[in-house]
Protein backbone atom coordinates (compact mmCIF):
# COMPACT_ATOMS: atom_id res chain seq x y z
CA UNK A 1 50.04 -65.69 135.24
CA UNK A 2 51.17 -64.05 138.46
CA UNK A 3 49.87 -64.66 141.92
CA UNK A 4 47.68 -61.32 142.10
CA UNK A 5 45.93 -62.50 138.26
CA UNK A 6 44.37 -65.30 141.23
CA UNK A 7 42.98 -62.87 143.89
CA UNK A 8 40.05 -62.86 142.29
CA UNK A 9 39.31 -66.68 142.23
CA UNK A 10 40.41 -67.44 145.86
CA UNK A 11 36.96 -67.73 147.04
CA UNK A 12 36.68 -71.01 144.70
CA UNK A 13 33.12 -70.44 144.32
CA UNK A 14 30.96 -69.96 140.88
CA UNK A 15 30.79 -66.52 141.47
CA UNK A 16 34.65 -66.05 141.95
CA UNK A 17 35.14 -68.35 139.07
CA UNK A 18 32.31 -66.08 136.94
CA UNK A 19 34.27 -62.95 137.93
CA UNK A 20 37.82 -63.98 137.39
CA UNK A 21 36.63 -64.91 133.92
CA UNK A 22 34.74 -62.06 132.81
CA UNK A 23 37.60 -59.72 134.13
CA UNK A 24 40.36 -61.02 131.40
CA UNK A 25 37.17 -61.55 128.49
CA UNK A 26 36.71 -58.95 125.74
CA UNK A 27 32.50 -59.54 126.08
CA UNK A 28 30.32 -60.54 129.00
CA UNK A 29 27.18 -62.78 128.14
CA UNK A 30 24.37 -63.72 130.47
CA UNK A 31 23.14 -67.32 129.19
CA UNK A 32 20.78 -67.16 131.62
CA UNK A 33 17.87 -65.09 132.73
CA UNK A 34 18.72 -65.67 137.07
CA UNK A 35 21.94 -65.13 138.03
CA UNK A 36 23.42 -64.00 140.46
CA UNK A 37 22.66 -60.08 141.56
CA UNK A 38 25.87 -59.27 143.07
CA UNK A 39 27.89 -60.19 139.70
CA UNK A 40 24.95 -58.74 137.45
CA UNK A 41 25.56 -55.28 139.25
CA UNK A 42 29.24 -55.83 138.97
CA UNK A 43 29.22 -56.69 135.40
CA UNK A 44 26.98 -54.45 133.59
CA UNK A 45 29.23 -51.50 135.42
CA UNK A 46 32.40 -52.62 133.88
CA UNK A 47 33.82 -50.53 131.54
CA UNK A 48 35.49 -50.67 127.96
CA UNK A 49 33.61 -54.23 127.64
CA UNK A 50 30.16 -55.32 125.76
CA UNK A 51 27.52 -56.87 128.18
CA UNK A 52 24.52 -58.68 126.73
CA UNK A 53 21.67 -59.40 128.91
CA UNK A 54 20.03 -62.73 128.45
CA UNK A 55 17.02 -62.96 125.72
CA UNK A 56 15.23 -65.93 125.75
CA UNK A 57 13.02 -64.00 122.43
CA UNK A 58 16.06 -62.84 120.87
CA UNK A 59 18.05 -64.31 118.08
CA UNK A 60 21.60 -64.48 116.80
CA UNK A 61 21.87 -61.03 115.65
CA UNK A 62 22.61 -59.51 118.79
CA UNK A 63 25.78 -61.83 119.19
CA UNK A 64 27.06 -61.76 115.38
CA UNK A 65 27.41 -58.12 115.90
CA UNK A 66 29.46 -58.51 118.84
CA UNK A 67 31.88 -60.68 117.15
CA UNK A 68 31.62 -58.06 114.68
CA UNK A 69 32.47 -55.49 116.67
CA UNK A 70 35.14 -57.71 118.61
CA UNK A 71 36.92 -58.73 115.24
CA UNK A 72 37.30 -55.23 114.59
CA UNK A 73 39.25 -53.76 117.65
């Protein structure tokens, strides 16, 4: 790692933890249906990666076709 692969956790909060971590992942997840609107706006704008939204109803379908999808870049 280099010092500017940090910038974005300097803040040492959840949120800059959240962020630094969904900038270097291939998917983002929400495992939760509150969180916070600032990185909800941020993340489902990101481009090139697969965002699902939280589902309490849904089942696994929705995230065995990510890892589909992942397994196949």
């Amino acid at each position: 790692m280099k010092e500017k692969d940090l910038e974005l956790y300097k803040e040492g909060t959840n949120t800059a933890m959240f962020r630094g971590g969904a900038s270097f992942a291939d998917a983002i997840t929400f495992g939760a249906e509150k969180i916070d609107k600032k990185l909800s706006e941020e993340f489902t704008k990101v481009r090139g990666k697969k965002t699902l939204p939280f589902n309490p109803e849904g089942d696994l379908t929705d995230y065995l076709q990510l890892y589909s999808d992942l397994a196949g870049k």
